[in-house]
Protein backbone atom coordinates (compact mmCIF):
# COMPACT_ATOMS: atom_id res chain seq x y z
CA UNK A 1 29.20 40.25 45.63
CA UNK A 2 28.32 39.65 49.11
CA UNK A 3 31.55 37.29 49.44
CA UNK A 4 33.16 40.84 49.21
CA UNK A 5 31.32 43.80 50.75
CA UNK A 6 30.15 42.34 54.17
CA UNK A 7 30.90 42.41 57.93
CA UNK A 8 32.31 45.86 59.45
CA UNK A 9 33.26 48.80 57.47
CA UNK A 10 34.37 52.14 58.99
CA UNK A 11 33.44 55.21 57.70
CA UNK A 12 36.94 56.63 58.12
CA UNK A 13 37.74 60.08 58.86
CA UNK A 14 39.54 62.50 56.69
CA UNK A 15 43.05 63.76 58.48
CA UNK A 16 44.16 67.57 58.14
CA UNK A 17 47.20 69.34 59.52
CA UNK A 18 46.39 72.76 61.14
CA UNK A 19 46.55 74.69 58.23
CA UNK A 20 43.35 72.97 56.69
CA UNK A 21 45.85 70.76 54.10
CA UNK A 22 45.24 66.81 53.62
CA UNK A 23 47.22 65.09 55.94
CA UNK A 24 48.62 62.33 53.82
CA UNK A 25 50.89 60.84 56.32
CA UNK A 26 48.19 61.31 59.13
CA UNK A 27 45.63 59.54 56.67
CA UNK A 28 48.12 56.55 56.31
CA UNK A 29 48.69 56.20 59.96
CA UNK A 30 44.92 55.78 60.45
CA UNK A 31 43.96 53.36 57.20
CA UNK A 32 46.86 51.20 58.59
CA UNK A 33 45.63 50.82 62.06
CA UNK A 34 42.32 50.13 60.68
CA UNK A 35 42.93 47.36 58.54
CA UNK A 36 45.53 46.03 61.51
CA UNK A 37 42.05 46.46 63.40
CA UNK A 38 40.39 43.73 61.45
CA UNK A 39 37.91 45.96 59.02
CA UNK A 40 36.48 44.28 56.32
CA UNK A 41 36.35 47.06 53.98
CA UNK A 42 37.07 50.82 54.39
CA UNK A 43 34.79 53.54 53.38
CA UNK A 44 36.59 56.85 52.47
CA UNK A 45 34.62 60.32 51.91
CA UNK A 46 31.94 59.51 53.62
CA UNK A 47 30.02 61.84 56.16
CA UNK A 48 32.63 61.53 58.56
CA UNK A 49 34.89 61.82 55.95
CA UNK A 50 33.72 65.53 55.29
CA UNK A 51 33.31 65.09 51.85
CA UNK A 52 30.75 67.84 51.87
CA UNK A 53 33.42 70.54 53.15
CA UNK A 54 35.36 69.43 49.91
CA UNK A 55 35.54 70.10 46.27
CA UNK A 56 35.55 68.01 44.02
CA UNK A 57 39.08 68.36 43.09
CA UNK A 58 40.29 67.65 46.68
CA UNK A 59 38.08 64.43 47.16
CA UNK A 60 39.35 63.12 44.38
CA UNK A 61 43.18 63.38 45.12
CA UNK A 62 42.41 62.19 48.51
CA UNK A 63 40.61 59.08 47.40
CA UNK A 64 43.56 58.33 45.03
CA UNK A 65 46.18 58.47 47.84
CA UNK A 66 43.64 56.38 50.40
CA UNK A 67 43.00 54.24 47.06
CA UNK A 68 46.88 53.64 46.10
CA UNK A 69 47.84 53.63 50.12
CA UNK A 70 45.45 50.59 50.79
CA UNK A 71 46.31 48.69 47.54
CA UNK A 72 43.65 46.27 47.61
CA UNK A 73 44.62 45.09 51.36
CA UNK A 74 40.61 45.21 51.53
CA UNK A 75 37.90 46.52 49.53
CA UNK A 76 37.43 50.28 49.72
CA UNK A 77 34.31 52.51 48.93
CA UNK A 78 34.58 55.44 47.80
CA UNK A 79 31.70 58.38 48.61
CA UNK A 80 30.68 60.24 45.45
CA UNK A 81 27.54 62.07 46.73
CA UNK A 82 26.58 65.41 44.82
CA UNK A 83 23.83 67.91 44.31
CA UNK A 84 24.07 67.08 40.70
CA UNK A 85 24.38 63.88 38.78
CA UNK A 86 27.10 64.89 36.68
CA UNK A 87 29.34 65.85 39.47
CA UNK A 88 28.62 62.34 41.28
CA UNK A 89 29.32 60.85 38.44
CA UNK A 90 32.61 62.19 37.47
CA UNK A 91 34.01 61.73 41.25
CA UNK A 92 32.78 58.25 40.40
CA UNK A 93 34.75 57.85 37.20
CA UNK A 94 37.68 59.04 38.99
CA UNK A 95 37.43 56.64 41.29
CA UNK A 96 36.96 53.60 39.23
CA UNK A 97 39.55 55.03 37.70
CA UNK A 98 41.79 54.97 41.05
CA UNK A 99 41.13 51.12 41.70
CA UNK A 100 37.91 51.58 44.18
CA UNK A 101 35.76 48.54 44.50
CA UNK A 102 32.83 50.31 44.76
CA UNK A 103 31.30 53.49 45.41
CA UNK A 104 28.59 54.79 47.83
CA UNK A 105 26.29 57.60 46.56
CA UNK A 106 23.86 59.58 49.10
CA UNK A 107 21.46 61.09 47.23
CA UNK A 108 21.37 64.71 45.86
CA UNK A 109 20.67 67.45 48.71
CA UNK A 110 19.52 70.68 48.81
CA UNK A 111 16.73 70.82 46.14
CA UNK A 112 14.34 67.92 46.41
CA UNK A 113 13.19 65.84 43.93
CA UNK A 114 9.97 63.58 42.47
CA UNK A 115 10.91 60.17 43.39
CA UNK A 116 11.19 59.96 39.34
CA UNK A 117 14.16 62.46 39.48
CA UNK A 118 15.66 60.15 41.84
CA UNK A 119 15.27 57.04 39.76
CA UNK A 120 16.87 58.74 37.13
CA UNK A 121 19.90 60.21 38.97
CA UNK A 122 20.58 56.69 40.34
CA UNK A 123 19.79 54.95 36.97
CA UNK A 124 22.03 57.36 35.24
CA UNK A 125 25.35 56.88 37.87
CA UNK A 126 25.29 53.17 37.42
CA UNK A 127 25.00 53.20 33.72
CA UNK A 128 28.05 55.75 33.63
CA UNK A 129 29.89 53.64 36.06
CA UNK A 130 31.65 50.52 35.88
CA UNK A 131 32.19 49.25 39.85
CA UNK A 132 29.54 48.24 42.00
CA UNK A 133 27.12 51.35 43.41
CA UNK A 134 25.59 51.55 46.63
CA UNK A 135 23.05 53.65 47.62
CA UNK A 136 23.16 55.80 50.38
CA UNK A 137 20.35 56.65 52.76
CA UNK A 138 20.61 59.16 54.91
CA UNK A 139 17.29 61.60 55.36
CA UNK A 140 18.36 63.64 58.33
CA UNK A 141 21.23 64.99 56.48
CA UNK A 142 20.19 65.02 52.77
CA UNK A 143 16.92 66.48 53.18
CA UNK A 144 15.21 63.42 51.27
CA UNK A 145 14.46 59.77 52.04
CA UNK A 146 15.18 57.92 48.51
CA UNK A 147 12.17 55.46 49.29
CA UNK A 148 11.70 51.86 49.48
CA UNK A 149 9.40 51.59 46.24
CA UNK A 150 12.82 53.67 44.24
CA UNK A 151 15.16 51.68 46.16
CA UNK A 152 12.77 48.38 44.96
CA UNK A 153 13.16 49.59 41.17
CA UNK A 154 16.74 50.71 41.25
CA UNK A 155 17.22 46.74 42.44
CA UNK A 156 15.67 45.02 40.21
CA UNK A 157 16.55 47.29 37.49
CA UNK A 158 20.25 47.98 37.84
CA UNK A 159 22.80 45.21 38.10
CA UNK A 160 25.51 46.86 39.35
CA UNK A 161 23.57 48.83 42.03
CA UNK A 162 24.35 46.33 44.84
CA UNK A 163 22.97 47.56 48.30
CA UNK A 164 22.45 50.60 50.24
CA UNK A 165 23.98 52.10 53.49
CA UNK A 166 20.03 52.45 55.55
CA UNK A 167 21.05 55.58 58.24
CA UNK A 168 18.27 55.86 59.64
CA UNK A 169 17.25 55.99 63.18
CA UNK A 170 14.63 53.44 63.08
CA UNK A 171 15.30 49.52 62.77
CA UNK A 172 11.92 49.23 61.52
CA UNK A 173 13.44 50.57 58.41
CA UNK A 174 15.81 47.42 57.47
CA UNK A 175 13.62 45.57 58.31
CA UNK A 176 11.11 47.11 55.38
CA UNK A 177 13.80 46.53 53.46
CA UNK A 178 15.21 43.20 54.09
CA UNK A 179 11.34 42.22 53.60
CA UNK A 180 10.11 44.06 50.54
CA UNK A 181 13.85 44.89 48.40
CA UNK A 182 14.85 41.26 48.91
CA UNK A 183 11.92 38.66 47.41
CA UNK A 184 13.25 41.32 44.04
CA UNK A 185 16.51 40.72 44.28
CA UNK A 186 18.16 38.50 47.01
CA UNK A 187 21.51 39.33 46.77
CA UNK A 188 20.57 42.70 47.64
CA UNK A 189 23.10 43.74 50.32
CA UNK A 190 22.10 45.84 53.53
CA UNK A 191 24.40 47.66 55.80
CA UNK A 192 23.19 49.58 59.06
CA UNK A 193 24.83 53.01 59.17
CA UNK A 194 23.98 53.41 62.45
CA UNK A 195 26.48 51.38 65.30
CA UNK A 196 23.52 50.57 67.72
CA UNK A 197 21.68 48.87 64.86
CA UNK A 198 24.24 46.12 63.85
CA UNK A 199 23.25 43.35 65.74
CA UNK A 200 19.32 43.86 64.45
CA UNK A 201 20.65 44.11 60.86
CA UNK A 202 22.27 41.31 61.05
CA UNK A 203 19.88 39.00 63.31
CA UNK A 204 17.50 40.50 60.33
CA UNK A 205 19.31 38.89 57.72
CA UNK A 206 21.28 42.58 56.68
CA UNK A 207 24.95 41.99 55.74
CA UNK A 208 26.66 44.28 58.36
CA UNK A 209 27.42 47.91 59.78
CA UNK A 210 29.21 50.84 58.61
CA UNK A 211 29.86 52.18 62.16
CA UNK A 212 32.06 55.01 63.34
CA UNK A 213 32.95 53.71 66.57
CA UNK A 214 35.06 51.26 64.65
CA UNK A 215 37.36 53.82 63.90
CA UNK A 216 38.62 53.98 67.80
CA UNK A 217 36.97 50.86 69.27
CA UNK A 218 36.87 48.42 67.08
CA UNK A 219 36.80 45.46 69.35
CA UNK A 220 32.85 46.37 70.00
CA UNK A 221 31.53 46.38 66.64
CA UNK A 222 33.84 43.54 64.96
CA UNK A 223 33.03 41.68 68.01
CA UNK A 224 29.45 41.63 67.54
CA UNK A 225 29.68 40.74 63.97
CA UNK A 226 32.20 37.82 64.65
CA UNK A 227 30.28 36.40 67.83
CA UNK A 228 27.06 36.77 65.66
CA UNK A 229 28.83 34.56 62.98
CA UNK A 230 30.03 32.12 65.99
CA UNK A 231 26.57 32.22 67.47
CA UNK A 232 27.86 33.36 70.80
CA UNK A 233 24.63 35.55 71.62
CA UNK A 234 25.43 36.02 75.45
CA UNK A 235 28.63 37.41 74.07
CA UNK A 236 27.25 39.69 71.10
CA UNK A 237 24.41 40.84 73.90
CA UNK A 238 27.36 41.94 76.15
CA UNK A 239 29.11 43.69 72.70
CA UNK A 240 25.60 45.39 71.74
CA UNK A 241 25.10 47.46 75.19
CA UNK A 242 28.90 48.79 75.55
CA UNK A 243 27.83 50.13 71.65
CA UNK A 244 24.39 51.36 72.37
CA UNK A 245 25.69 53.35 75.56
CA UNK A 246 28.75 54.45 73.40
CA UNK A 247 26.20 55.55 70.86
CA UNK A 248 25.51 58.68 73.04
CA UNK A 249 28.89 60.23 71.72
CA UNK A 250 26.64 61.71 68.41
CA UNK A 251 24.86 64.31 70.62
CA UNK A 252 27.81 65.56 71.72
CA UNK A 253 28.00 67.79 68.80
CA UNK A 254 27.14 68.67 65.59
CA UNK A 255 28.35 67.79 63.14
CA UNK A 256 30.81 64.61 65.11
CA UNK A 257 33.21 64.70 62.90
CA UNK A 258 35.07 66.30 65.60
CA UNK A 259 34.13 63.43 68.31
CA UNK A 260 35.29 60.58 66.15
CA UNK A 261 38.75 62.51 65.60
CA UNK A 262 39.26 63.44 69.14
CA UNK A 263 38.16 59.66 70.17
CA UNK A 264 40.63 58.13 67.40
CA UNK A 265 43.14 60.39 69.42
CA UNK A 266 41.83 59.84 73.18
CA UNK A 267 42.42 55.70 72.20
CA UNK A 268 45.60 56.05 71.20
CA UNK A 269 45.80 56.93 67.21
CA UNK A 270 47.81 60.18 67.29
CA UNK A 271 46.36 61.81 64.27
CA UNK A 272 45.26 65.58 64.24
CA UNK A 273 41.82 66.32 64.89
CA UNK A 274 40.70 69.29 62.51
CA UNK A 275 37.87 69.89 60.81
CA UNK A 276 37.45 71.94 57.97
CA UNK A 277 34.90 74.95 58.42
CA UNK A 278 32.27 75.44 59.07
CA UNK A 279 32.75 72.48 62.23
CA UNK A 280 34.37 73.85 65.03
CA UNK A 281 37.11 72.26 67.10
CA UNK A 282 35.59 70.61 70.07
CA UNK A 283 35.52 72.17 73.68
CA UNK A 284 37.07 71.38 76.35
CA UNK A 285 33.73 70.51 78.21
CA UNK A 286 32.82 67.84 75.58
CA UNK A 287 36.17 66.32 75.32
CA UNK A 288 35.84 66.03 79.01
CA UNK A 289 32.62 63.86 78.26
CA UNK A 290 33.69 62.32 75.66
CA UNK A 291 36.59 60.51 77.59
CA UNK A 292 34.81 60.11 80.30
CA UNK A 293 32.27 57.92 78.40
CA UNK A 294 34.80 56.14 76.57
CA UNK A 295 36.40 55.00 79.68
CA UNK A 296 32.84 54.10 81.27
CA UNK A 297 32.15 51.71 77.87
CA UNK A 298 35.57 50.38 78.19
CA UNK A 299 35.90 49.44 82.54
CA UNK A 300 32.80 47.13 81.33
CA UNK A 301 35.27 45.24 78.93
């Protein structure tokens, strides 16, 4: 499994023309340009995919045109995160269904659960689902951290649940799980959702990044991951700053789905940059910023 989900995966954004309507051609422009860009898998509907701004209706026709679009160029994952484990695991179905080689579940938000409820949600999805499952991990937004001792169980207890997405702003965190999830089940794979954290994850023994800066600079990010593999650390050092002083792009707003757009754009990826409601457009003042701190990251190439 790790011979197929591994290296640099961008969370890709979800294109719409001005009236709020899936972009198809948009969307194919982009998952072109990414797989031209050397990514190693694609991740559709994920955060910065606005699956949350969706139904469930409209996620799934979108992952069937990014699914039949791609046709197994690389491996895609396909978000399926729900407040309810039904729901997850009928966008799921639909995806197996649609040819995805995997799907990527954050765990339920809104009402929280006993970390029993969230054995059980998991445990339920992968029995219900053919295709590899990965977890998803991401506290700040879900409301929840799924814990290490759940995470530990799901591992050992659920073949087909095959790694997690850790977003979390701490590196201290992979490395709890790299340590503890792995002596239960080594082929456990890890994947840092934050950009500034790829080099630890993988100098940790973690299996990659899903990191949005990919989606408009992907020299950084694949860079580090191919001069890690070539053991060119003066190189990957060099890589790792540009990303961590990129990183500042996420305070720019909230939520970035708007920053990654307008970046794609800015670098030279013509797509349109809405966002579905409630996200706002962004201003002209953090555009302005934006640029300028692309251009700063990319004079030190």
């Amino acid at each position: 499994m790790q011979d197929t989900f591994y290296g640099v995966i961008p969370p890709v954004p979800t294109v719409f023309d001005d009236h709020n309507e899936f972009d198809a051609p948009g969307m194919a422009m982009l998952l072109d340009k990414l797989i031209n860009d050397g990514a190693t898998g694609l991740l559709i509907l994920g955060s910065g995919g606005e699956f949350c701004h969706l139904s469930s209706a409209q996620r799934c026709h979108i992952a069937a045109f990014c699914l039949q679009h791609v046709n197994h160029r690389v491996p895609v994952l396909v978000g399926i995160g729900a407040p309810g484990t039904q729901e997850s695991i009928d966008i799921g179905r639909h995806a197996q269904e649609h040819g995805a080689d995997a799907v990527l579940a954050i765990n339920p938000y809104y009402a929280k659960i006993s970390d029993e409820g969230m054995y059980q949600h998991y445990k339920h999805i992968a029995s219900a689902i053919g295709i590899p499952v990965f977890l998803y991990n991401f506290p700040a937004l879900s409301g929840q951290d799924i814990g290490i001792n759940t995470i530990i169980r799901l591992a050992k207890d659920c073949p087909n649940i095959v790694g997690i997405k850790d977003t979390i702003d701490n590196i201290s965190h992979i490395r709890a799980l790299i340590n503890q999830v792995r002596p239960v089940r080594e082929d456990f794979i890890i994947f840092s959702g934050y950009d500034e954290y790829l080099m630890d994850t993988l100098i940790l023994g973690g299996n990659g990044g899903i990191p949005a800066t990919f989606n408009f600079m992907p020299e950084l990010t694949r860079g580090i991951y191919q001069r890690y593999l070539q053991g060119d650390y003066q190189q990957m050092l060099h890589l790792h700053r540009q990303v961590s002083q990129l990183s500042d792009l996420y305070e720019l707003d909230t939520p970035f789905f708007s920053v990654i757009k307008e970046a794609i754009r800015y670098c030279g990826c013509n797509i349109s940059t809405q966002v579905l409601p409630p996200s706002l457009p962004l201003s002209a003042d953090k555009k302005a910023r934006l640029f300028a701190l692309i251009d700063t990251v990319k004079q030190q190439q």
